[in-house]
C-alpha atoms as a PDB file:
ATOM      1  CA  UNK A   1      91.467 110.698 120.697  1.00  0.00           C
ATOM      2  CA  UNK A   2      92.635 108.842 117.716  1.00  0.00           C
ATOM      3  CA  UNK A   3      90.267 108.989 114.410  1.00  0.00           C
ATOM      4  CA  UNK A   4      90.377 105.490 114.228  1.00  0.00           C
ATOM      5  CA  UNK A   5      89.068 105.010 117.650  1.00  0.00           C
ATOM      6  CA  UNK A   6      86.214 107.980 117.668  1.00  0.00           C
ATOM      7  CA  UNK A   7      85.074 106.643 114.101  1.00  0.00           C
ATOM      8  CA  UNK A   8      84.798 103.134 115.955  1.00  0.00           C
ATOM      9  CA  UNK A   9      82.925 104.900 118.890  1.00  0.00           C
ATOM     10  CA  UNK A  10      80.518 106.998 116.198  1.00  0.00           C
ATOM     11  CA  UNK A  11      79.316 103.879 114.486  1.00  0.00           C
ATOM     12  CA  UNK A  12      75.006 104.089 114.020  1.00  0.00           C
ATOM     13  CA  UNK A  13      75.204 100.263 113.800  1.00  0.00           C
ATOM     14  CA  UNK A  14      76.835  97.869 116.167  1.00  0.00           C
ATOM     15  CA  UNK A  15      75.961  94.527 117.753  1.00  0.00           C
ATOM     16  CA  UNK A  16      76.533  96.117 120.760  1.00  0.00           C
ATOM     17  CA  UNK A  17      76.348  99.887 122.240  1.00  0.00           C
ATOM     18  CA  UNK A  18      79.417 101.567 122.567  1.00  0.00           C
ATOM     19  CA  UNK A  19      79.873 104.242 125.157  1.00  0.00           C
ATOM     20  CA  UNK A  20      83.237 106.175 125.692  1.00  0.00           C
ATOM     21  CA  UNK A  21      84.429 106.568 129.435  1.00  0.00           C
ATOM     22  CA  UNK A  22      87.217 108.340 130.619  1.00  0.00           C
ATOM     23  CA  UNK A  23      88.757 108.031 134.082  1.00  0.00           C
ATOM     24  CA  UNK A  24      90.358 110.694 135.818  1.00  0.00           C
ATOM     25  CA  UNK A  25      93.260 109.580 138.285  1.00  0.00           C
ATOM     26  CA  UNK A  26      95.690 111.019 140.541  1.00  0.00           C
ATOM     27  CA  UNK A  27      99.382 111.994 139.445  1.00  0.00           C
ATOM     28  CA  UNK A  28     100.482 109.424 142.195  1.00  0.00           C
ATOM     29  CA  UNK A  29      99.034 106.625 141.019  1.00  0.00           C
ATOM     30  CA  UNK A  30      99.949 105.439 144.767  1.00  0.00           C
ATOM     31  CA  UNK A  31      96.662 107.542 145.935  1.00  0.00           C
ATOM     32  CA  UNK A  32      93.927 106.135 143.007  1.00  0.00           C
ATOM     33  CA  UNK A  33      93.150 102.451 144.661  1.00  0.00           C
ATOM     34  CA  UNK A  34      93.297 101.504 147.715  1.00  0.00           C
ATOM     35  CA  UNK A  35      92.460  97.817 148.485  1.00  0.00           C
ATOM     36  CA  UNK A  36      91.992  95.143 151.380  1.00  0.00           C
ATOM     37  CA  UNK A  37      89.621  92.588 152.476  1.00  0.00           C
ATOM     38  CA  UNK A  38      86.757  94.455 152.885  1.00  0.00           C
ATOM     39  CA  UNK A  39      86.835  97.096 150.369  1.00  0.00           C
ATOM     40  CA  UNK A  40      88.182  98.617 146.731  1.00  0.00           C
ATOM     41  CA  UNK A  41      88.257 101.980 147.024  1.00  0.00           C
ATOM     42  CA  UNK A  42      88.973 104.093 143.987  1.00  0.00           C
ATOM     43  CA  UNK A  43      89.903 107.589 143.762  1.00  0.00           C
ATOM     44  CA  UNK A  44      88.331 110.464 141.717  1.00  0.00           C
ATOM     45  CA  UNK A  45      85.856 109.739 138.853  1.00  0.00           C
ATOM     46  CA  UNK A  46      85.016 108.721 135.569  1.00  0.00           C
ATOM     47  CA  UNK A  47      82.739 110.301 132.714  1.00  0.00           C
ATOM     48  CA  UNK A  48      81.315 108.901 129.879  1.00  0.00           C
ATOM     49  CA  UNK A  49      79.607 109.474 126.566  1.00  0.00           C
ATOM     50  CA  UNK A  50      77.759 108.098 123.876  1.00  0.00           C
ATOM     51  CA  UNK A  51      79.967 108.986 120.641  1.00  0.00           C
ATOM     52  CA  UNK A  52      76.676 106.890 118.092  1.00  0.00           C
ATOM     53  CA  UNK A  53      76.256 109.397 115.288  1.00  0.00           C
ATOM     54  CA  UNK A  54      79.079 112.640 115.792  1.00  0.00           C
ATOM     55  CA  UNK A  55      79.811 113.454 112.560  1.00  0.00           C
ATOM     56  CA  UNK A  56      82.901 113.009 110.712  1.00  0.00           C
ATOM     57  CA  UNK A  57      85.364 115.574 111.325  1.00  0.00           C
ATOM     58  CA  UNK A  58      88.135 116.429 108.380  1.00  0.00           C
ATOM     59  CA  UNK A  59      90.800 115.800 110.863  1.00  0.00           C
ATOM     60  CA  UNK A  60      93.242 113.029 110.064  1.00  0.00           C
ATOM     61  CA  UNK A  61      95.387 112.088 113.236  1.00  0.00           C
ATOM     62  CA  UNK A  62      92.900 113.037 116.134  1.00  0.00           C
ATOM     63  CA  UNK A  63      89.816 114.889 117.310  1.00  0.00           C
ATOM     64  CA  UNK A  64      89.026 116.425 120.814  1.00  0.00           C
ATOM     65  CA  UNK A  65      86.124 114.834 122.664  1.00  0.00           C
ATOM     66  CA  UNK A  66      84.115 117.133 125.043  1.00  0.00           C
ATOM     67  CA  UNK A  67      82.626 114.960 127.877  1.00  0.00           C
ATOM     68  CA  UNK A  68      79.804 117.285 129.996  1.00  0.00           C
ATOM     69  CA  UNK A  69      80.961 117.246 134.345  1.00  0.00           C
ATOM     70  CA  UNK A  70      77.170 116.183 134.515  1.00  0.00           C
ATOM     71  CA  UNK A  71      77.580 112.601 132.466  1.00  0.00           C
ATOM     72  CA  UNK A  72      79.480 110.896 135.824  1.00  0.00           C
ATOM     73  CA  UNK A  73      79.901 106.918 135.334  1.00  0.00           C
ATOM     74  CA  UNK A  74      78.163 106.032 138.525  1.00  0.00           C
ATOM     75  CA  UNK A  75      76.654 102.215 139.169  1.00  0.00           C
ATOM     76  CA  UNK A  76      73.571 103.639 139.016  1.00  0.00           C
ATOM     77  CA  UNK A  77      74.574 105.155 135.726  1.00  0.00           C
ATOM     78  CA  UNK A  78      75.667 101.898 134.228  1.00  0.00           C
ATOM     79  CA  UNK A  79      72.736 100.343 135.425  1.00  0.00           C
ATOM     80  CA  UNK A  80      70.421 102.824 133.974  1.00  0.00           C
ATOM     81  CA  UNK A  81      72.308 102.383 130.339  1.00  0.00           C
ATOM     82  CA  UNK A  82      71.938  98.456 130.330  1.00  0.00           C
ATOM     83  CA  UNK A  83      68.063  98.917 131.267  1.00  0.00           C
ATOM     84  CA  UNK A  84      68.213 101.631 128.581  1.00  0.00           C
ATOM     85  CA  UNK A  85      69.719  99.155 126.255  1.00  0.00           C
ATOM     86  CA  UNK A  86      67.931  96.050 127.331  1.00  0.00           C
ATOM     87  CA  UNK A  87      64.483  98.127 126.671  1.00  0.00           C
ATOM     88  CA  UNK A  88      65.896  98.620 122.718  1.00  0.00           C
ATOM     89  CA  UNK A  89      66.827 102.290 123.541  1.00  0.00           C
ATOM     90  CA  UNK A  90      69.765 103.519 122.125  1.00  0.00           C
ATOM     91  CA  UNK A  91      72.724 105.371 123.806  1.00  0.00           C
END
């Protein structure tokens, strides 16, 4: 990711948590959504991570982000962060 952006994400104080989440799609993009009536129905996954406090790094153009397969961005994951942030925790 750019340095810009992971300094933004690595901030100890914002107004408002910041959380990194990166979505993994299909080459087709054809086969990631599929929609009607009744449903929205996306394909694959998305992981996220809390960047607050990384060090700096003495790159200058970008940095690599490691995301652990166990930090999925499930509903019940989202929901659990806003309770976790609504409760004064921090991400």
């Amino acid at each position: 990711m750019k340095i810009k952006n992971y300094n933004e994400l690595r901030k100890k104080k914002t107004v408002v948590p910041r959380i990194l989440v990166v979505v993994l799609i299909p080459e087709l993009l054809e086969e990631w959504i599929n929609k009607s009536e009744t449903e929205l129905c996306m394909r694959r996954c998305a992981y996220w991570i809390s960047l607050r406090g990384q060090a700096e790094t003495t790159n200058t153009e970008s940095v690599t982000v490691y995301i652990p397969r166990e930090n999925l961005f499930t509903v019940d994951t989202l929901k659990s962060l806003m309770q976790q942030i609504t409760l004064g925790g921090t991400l």
